[in-house]
PDB file of N, CA and C in Angstrom:
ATOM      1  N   UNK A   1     -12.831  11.311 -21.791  1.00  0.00           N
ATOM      2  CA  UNK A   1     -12.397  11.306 -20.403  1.00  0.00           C
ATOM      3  C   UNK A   1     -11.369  10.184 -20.225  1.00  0.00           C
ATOM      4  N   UNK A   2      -9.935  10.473 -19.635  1.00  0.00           N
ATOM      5  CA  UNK A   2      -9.327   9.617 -19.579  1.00  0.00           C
ATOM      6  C   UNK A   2      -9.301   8.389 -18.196  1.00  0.00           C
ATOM      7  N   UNK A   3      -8.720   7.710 -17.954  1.00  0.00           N
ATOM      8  CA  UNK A   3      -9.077   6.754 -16.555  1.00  0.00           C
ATOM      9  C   UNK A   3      -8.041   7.566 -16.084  1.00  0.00           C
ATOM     10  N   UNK A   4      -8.067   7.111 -14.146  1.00  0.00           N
ATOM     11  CA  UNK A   4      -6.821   7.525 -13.375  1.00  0.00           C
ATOM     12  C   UNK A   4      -6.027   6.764 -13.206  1.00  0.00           C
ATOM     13  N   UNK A   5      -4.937   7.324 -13.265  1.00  0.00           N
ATOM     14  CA  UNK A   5      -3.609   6.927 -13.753  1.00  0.00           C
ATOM     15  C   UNK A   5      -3.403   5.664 -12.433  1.00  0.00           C
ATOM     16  N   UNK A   6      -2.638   5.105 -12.678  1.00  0.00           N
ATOM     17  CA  UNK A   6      -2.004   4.349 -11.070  1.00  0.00           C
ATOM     18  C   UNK A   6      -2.168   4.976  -9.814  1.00  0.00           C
ATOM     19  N   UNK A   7      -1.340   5.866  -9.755  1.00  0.00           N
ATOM     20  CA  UNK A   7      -0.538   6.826  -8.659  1.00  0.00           C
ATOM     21  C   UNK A   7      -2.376   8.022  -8.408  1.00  0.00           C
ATOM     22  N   UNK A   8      -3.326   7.711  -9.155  1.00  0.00           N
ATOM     23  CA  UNK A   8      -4.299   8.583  -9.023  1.00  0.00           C
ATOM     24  C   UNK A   8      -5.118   7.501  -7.654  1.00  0.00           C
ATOM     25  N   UNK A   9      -5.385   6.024  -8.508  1.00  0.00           N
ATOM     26  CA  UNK A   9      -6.158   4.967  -8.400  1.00  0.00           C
ATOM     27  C   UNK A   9      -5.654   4.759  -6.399  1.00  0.00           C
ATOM     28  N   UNK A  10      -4.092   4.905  -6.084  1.00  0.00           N
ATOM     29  CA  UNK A  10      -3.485   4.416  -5.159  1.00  0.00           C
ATOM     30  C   UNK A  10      -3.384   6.032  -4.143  1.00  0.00           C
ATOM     31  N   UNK A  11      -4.238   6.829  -4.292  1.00  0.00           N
ATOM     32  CA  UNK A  11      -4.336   8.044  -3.615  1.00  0.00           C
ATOM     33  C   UNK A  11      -2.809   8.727  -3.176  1.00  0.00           C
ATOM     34  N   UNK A  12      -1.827   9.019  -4.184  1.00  0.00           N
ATOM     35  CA  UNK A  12      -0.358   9.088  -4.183  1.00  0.00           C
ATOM     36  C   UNK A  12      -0.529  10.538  -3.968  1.00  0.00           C
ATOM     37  N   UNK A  13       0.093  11.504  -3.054  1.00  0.00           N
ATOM     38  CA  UNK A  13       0.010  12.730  -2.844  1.00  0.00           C
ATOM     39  C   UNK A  13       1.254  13.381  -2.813  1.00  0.00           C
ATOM     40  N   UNK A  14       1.789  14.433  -3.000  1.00  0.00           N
ATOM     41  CA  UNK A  14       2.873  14.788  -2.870  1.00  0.00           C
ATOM     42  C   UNK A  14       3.295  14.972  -1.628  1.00  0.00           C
ATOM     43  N   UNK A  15       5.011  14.601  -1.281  1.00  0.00           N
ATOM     44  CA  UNK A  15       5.809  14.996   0.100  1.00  0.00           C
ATOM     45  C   UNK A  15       5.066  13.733   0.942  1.00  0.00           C
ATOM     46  N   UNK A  16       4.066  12.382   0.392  1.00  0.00           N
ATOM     47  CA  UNK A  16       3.923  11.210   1.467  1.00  0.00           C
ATOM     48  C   UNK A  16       5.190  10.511   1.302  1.00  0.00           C
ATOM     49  N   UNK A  17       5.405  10.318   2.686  1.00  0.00           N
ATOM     50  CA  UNK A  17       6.650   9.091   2.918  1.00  0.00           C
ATOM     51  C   UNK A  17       6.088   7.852   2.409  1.00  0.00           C
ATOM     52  N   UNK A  18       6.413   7.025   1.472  1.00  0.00           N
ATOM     53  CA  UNK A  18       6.169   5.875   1.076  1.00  0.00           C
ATOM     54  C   UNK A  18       7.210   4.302   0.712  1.00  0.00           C
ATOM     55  N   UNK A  19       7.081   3.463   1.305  1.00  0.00           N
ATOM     56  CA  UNK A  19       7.957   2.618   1.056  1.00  0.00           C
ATOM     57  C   UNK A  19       7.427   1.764   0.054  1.00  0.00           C
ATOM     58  N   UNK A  20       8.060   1.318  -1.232  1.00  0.00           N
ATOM     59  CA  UNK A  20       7.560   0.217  -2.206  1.00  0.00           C
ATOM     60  C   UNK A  20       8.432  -1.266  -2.180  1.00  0.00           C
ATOM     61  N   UNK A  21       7.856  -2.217  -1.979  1.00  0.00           N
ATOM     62  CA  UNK A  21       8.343  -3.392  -1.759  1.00  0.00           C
ATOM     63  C   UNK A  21       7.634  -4.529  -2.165  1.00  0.00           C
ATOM     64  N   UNK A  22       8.388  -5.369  -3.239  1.00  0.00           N
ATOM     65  CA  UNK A  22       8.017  -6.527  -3.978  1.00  0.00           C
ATOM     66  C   UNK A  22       6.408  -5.882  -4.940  1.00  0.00           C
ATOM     67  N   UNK A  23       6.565  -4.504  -5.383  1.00  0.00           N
ATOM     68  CA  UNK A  23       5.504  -4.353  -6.311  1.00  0.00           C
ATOM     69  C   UNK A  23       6.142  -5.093  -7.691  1.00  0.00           C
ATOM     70  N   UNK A  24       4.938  -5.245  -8.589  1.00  0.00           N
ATOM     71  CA  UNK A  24       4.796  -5.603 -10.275  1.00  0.00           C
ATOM     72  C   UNK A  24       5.833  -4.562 -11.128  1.00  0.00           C
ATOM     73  N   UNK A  25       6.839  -4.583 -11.614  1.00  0.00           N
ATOM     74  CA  UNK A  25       7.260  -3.836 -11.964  1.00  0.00           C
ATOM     75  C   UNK A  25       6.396  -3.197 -13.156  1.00  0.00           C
ATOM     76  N   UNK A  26       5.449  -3.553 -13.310  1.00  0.00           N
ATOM     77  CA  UNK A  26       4.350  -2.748 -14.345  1.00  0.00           C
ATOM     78  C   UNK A  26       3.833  -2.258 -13.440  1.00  0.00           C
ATOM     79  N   UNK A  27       3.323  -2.501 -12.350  1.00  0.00           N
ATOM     80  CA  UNK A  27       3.109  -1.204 -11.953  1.00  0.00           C
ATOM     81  C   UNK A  27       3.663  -0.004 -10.877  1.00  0.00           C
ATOM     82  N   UNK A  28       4.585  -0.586 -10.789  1.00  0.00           N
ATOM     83  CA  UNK A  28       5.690   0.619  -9.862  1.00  0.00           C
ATOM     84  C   UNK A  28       6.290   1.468 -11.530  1.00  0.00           C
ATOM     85  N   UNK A  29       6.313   0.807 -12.501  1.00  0.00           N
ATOM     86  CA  UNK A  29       6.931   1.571 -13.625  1.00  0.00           C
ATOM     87  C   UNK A  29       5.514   2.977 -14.148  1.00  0.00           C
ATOM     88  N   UNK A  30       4.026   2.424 -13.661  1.00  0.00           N
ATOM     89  CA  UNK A  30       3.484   3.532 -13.964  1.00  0.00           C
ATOM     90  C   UNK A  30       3.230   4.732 -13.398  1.00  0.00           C
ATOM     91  N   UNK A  31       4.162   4.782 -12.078  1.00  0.00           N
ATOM     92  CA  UNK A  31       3.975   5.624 -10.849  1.00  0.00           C
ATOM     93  C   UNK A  31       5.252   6.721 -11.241  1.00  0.00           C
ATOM     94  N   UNK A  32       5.267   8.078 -11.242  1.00  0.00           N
ATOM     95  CA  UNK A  32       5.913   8.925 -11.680  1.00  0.00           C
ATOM     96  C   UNK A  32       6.418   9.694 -10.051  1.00  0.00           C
ATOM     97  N   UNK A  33       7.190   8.883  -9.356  1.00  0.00           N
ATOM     98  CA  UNK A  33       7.266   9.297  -8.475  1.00  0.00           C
ATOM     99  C   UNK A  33       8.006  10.721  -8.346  1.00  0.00           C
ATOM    100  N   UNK A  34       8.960  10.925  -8.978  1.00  0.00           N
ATOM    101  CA  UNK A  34       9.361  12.055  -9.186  1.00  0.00           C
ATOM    102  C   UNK A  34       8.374  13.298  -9.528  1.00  0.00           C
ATOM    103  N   UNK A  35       7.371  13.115 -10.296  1.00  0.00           N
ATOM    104  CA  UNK A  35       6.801  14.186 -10.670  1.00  0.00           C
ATOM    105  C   UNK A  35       5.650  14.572  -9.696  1.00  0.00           C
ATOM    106  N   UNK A  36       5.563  13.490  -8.955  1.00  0.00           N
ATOM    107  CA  UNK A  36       4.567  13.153  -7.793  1.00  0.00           C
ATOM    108  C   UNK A  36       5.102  13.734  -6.154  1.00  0.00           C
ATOM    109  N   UNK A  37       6.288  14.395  -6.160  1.00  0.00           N
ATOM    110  CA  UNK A  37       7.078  14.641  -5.457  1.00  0.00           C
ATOM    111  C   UNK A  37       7.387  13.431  -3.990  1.00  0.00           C
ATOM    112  N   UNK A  38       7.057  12.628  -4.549  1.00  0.00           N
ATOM    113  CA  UNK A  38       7.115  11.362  -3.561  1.00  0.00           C
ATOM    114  C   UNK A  38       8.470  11.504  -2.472  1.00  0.00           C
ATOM    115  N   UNK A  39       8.221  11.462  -0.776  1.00  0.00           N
ATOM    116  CA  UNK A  39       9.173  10.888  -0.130  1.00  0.00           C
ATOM    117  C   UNK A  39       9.648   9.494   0.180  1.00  0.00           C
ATOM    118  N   UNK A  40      10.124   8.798  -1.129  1.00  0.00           N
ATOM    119  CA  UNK A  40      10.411   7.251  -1.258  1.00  0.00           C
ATOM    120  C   UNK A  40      11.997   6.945  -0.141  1.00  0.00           C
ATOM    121  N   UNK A  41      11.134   6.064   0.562  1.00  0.00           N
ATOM    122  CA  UNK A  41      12.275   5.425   1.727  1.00  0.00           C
ATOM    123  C   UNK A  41      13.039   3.896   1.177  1.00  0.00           C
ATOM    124  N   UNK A  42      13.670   3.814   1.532  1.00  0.00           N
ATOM    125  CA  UNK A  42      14.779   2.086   0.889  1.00  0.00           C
ATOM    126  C   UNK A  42      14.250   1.180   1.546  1.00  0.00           C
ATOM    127  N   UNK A  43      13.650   1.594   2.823  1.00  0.00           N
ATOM    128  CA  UNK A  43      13.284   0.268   3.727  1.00  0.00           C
ATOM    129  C   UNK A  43      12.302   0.877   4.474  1.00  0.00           C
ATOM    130  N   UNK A  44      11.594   0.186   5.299  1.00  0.00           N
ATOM    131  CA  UNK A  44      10.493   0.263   6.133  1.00  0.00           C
ATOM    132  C   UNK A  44      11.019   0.746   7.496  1.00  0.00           C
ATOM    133  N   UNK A  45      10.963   2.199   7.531  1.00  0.00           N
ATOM    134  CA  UNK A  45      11.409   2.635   8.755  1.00  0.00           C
ATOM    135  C   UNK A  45      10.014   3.439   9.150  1.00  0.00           C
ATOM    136  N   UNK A  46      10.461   3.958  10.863  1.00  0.00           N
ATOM    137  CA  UNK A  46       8.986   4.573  11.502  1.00  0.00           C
ATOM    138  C   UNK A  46       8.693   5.397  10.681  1.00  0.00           C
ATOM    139  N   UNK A  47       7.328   5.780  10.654  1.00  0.00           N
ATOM    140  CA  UNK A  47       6.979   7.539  10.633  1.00  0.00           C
ATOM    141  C   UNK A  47       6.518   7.037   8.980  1.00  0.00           C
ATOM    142  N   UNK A  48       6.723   5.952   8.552  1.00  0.00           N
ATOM    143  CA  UNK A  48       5.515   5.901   7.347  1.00  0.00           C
ATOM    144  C   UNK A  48       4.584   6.623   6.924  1.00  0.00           C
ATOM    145  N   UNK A  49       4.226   6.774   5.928  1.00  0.00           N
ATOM    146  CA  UNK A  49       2.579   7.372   5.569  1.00  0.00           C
ATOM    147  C   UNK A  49       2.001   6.128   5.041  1.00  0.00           C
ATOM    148  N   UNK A  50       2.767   5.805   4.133  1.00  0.00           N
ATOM    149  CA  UNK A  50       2.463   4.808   3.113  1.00  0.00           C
ATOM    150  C   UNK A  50       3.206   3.618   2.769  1.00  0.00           C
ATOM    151  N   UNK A  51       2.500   2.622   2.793  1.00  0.00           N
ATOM    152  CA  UNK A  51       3.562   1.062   2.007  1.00  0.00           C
ATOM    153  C   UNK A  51       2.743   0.584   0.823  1.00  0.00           C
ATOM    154  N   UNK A  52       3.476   0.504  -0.137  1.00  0.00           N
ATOM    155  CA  UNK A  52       2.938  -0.217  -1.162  1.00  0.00           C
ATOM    156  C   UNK A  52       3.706  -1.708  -1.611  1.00  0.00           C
ATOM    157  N   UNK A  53       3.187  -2.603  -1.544  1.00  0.00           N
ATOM    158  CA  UNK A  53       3.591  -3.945  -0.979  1.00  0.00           C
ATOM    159  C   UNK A  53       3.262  -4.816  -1.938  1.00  0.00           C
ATOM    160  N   UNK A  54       3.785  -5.765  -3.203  1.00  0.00           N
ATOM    161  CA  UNK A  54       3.533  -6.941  -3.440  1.00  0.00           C
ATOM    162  C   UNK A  54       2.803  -8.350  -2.638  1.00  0.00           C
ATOM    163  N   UNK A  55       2.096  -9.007  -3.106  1.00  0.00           N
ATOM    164  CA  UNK A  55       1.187  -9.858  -2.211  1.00  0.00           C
ATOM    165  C   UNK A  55       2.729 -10.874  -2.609  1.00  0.00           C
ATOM    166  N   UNK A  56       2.813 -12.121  -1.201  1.00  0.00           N
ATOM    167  CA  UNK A  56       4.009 -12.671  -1.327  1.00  0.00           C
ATOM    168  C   UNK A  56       3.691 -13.637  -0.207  1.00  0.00           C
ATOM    169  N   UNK A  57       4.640 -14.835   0.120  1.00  0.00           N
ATOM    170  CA  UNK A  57       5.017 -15.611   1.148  1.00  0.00           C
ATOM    171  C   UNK A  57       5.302 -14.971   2.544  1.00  0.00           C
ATOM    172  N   UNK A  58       5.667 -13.866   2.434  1.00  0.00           N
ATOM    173  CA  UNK A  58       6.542 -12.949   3.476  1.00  0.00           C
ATOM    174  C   UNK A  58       5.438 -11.994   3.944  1.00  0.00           C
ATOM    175  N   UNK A  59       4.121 -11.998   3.158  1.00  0.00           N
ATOM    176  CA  UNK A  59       3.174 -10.745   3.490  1.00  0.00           C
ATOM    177  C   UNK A  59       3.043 -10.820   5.138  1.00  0.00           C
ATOM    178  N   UNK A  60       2.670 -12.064   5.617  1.00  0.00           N
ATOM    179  CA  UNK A  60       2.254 -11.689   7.268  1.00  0.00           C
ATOM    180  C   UNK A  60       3.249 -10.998   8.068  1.00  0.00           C
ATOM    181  N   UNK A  61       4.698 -11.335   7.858  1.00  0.00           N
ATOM    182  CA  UNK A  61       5.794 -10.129   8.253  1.00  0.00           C
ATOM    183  C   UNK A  61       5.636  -9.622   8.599  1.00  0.00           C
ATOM    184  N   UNK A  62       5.599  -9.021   7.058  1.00  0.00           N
ATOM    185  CA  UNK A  62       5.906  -7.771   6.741  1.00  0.00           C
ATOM    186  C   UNK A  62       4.890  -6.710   7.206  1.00  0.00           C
ATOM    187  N   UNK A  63       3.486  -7.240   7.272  1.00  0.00           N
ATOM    188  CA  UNK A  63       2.977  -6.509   7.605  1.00  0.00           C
ATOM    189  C   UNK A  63       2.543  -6.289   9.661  1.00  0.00           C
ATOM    190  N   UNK A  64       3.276  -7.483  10.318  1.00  0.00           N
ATOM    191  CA  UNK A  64       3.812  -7.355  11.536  1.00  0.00           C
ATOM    192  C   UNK A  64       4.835  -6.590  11.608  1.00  0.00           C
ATOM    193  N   UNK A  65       5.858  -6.055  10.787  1.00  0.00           N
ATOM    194  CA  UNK A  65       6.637  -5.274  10.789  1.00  0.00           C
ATOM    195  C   UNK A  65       6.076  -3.554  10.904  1.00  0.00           C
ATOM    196  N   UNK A  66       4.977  -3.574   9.582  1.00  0.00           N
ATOM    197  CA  UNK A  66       4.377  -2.428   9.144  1.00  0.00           C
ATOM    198  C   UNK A  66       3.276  -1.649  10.020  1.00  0.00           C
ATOM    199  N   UNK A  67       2.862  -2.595  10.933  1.00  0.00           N
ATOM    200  CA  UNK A  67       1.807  -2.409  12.229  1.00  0.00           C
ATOM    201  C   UNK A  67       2.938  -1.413  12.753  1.00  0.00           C
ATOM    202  N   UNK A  68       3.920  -1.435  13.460  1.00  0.00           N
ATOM    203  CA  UNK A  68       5.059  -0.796  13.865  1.00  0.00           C
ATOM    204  C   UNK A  68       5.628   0.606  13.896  1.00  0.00           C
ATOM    205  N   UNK A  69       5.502   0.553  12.352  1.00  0.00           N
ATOM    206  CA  UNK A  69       6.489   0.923  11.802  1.00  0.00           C
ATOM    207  C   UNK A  69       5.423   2.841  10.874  1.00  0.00           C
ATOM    208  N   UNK A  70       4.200   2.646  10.746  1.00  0.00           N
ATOM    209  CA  UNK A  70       3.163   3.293  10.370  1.00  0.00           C
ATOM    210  C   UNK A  70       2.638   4.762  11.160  1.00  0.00           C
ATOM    211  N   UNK A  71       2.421   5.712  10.155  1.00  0.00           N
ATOM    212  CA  UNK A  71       2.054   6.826  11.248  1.00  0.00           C
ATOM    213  C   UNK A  71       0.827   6.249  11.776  1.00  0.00           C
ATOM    214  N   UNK A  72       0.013   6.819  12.867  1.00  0.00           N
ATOM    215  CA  UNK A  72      -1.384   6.624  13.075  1.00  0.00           C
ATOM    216  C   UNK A  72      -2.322   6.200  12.189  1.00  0.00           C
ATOM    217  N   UNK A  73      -2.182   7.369  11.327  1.00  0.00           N
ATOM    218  CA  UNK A  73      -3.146   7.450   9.917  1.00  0.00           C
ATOM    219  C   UNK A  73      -2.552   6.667   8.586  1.00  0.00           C
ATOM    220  N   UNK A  74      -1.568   6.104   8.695  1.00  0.00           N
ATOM    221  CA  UNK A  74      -1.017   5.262   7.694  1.00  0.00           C
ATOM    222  C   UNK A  74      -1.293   4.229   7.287  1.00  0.00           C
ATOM    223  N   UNK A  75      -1.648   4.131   5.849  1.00  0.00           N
ATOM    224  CA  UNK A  75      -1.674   2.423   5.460  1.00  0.00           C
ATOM    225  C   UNK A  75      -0.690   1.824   4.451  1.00  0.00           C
ATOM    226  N   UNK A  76      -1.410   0.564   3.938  1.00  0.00           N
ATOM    227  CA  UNK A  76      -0.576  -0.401   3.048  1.00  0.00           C
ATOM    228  C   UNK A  76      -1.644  -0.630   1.971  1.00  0.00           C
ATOM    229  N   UNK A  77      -0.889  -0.712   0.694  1.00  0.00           N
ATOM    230  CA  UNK A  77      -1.319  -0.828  -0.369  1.00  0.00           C
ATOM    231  C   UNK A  77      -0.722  -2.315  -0.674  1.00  0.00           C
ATOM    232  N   UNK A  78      -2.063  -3.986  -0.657  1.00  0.00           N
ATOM    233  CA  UNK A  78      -1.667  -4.694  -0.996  1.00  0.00           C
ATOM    234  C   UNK A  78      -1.918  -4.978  -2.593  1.00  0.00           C
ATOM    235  N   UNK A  79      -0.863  -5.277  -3.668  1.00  0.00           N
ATOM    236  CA  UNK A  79      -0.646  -5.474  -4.785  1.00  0.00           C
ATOM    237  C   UNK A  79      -1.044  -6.952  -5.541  1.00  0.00           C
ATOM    238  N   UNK A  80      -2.098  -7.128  -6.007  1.00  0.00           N
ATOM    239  CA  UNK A  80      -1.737  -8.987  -6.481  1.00  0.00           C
ATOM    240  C   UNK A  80      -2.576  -8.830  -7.776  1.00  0.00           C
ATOM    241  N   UNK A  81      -2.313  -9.962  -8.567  1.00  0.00           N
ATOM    242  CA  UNK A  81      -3.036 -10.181  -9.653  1.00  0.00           C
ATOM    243  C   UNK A  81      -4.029 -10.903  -9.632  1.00  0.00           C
ATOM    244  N   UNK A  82      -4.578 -10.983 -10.641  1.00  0.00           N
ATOM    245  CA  UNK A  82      -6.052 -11.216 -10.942  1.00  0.00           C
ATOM    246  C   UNK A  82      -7.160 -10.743  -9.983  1.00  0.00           C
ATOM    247  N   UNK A  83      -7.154 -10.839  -8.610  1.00  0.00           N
ATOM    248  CA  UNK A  83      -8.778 -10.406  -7.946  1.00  0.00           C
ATOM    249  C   UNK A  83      -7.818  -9.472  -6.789  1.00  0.00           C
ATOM    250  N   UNK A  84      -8.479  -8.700  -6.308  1.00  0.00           N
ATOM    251  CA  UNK A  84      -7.942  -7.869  -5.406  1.00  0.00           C
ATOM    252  C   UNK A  84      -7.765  -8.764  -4.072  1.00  0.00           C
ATOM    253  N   UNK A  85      -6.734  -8.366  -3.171  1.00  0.00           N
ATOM    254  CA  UNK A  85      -6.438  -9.389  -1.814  1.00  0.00           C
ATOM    255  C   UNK A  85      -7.692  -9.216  -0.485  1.00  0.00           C
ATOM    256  N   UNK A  86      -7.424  -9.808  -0.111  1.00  0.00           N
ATOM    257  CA  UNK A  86      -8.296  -9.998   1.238  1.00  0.00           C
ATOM    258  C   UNK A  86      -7.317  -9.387   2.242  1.00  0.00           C
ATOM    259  N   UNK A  87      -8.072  -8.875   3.010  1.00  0.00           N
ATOM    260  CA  UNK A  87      -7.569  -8.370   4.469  1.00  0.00           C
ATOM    261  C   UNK A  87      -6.961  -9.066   5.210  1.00  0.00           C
ATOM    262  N   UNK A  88      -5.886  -9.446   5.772  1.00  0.00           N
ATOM    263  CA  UNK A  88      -5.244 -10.152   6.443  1.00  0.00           C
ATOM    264  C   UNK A  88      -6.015 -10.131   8.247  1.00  0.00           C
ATOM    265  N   UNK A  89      -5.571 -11.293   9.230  1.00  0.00           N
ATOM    266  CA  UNK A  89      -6.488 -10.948   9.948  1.00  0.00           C
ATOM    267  C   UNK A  89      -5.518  -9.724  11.261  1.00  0.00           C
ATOM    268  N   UNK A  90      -6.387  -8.897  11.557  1.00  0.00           N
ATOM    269  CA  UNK A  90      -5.344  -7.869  12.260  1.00  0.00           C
ATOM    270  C   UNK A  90      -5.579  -6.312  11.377  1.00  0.00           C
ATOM    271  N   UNK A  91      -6.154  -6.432  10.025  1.00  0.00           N
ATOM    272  CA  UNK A  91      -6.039  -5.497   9.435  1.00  0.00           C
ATOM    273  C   UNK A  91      -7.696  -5.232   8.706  1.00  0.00           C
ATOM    274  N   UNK A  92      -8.166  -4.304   8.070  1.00  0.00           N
ATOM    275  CA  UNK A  92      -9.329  -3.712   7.923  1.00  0.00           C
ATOM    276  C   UNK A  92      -8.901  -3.149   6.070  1.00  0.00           C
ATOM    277  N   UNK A  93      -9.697  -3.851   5.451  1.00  0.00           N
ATOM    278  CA  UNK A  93      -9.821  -3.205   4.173  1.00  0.00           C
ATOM    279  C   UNK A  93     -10.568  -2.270   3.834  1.00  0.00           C
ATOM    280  N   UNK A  94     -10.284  -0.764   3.217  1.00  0.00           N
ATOM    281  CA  UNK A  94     -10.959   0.069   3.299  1.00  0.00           C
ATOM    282  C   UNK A  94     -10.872   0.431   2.019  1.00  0.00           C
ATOM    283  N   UNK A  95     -10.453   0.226   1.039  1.00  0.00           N
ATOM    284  CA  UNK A  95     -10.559  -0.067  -0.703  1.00  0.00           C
ATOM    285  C   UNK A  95      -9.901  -0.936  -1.491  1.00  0.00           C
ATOM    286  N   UNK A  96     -10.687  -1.290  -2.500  1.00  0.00           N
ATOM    287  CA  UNK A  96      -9.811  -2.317  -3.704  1.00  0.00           C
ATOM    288  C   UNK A  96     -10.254  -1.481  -4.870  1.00  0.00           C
ATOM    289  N   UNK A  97      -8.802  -1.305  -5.560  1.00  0.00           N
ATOM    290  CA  UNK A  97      -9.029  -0.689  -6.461  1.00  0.00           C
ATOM    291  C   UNK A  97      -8.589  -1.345  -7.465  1.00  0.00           C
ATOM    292  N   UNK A  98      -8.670  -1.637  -9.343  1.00  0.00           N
ATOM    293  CA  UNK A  98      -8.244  -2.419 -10.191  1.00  0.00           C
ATOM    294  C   UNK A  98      -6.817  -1.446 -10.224  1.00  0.00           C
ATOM    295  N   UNK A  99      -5.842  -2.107 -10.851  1.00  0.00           N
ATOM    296  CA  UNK A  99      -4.795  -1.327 -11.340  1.00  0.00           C
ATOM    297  C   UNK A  99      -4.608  -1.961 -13.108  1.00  0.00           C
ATOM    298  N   UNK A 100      -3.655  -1.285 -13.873  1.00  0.00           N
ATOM    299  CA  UNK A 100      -3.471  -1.769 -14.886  1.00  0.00           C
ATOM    300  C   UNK A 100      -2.502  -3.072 -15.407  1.00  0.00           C
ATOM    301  N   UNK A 101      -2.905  -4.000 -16.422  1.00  0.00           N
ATOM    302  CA  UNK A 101      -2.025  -4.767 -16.569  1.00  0.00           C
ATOM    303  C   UNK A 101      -2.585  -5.936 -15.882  1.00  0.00           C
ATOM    304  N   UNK A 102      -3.756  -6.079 -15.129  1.00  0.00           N
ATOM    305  CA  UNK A 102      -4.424  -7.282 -14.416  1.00  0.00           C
ATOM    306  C   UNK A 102      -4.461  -7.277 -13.307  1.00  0.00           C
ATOM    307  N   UNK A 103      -3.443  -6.011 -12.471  1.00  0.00           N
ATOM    308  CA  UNK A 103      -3.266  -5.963 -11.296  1.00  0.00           C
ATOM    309  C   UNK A 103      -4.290  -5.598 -10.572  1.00  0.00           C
ATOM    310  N   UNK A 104      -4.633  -5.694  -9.425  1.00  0.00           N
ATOM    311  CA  UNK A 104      -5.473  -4.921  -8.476  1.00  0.00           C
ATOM    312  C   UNK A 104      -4.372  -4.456  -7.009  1.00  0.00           C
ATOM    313  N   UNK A 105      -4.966  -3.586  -6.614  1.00  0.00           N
ATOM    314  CA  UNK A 105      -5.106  -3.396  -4.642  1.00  0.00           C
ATOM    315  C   UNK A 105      -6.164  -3.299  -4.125  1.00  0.00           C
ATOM    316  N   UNK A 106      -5.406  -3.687  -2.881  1.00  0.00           N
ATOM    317  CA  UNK A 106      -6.563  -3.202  -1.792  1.00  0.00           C
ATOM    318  C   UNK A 106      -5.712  -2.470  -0.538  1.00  0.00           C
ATOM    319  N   UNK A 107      -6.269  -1.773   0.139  1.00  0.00           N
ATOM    320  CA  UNK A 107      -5.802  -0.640   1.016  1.00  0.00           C
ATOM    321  C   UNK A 107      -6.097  -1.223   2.347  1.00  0.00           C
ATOM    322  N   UNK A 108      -5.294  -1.359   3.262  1.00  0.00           N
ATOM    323  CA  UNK A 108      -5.922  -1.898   4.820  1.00  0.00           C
ATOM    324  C   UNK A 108      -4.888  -0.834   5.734  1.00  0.00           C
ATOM    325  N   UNK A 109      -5.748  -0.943   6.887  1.00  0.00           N
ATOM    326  CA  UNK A 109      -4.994  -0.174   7.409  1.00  0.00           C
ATOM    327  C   UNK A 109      -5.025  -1.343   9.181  1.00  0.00           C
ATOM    328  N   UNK A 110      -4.344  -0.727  10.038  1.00  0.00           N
ATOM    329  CA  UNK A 110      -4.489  -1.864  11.468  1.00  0.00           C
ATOM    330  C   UNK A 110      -5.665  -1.016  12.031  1.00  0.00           C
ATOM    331  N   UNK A 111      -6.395  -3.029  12.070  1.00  0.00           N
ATOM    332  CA  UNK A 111      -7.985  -2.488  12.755  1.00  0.00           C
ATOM    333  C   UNK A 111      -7.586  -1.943  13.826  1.00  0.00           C
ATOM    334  N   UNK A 112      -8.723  -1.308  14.408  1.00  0.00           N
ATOM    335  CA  UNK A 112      -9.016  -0.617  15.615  1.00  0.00           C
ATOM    336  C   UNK A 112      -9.225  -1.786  16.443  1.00  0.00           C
ATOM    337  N   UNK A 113      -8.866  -1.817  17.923  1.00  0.00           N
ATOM    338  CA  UNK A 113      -8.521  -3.138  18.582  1.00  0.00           C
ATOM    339  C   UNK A 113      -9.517  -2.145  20.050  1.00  0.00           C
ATOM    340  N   UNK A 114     -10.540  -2.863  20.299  1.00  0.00           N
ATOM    341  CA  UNK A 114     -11.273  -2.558  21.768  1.00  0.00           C
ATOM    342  C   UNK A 114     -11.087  -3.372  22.560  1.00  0.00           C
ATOM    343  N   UNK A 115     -10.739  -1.935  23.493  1.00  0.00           N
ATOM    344  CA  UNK A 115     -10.242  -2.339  24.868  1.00  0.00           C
ATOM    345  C   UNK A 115     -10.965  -3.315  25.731  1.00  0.00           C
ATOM    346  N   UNK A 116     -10.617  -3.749  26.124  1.00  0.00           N
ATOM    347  CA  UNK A 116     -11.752  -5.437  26.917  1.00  0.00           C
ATOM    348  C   UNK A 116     -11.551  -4.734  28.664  1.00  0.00           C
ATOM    349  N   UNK A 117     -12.872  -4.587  29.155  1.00  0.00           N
ATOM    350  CA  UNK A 117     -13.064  -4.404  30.192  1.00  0.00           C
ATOM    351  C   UNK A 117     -14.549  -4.954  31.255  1.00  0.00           C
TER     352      UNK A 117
END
């Protein structure tokens, strides 16, 4: 039985809009986006499905940007080495998965925010 591939591990589906930014180039190199029929965007524009994101100096941004910028149902795939990332605060981790090469993710999406009454 073989393991799942990257693009298996990171729930990659065909025709998702996905933006990749500051990933490991080991592991954006194991993602077959082409064969994956991926809709890969240059930059972080609306109507997202998906971000797959390097952990970085710039993460809180970016992901103030990505709150924005996300369908409803859309998340972010954060990228870092050695232990998988923590949830930033504003956001909800809903998997960490190992990747290859030492990498891990974790998947967050923007918590659900109740209404105060």
């Amino acid at each position: 039985m073989t393991a799942p591939s990257v693009a298996e591990r990171l729930a990659l589906q065909p025709g998702t809009r996905v933006w990749f930014d500051g990933v490991p180039d080991q592991v954006l190199g194991a993602i077959d986006a082409d064969a994956l029929q991926l809709d890969i965007e240059l930059a972080a524009t609306a109507g997202l499905d998906l971000a797959v994101i390097g952990s970085s100096d710039s993460l809180a941004k970016k992901l103030d940007d990505l709150a924005q910028l996300l369908q409803p149902a859309g998340a972010v795939w954060i990228v870092a080495g050695d232990t998988a990332p923590d949830a930033p605060s504003g956001w909800q981790a809903t998997q960490s998965v190992p990747l290859d090469h030492g990498w891990h993710a974790t998947r967050i999406v923007v918590a659900a925010t109740t209404p105060s009454g």
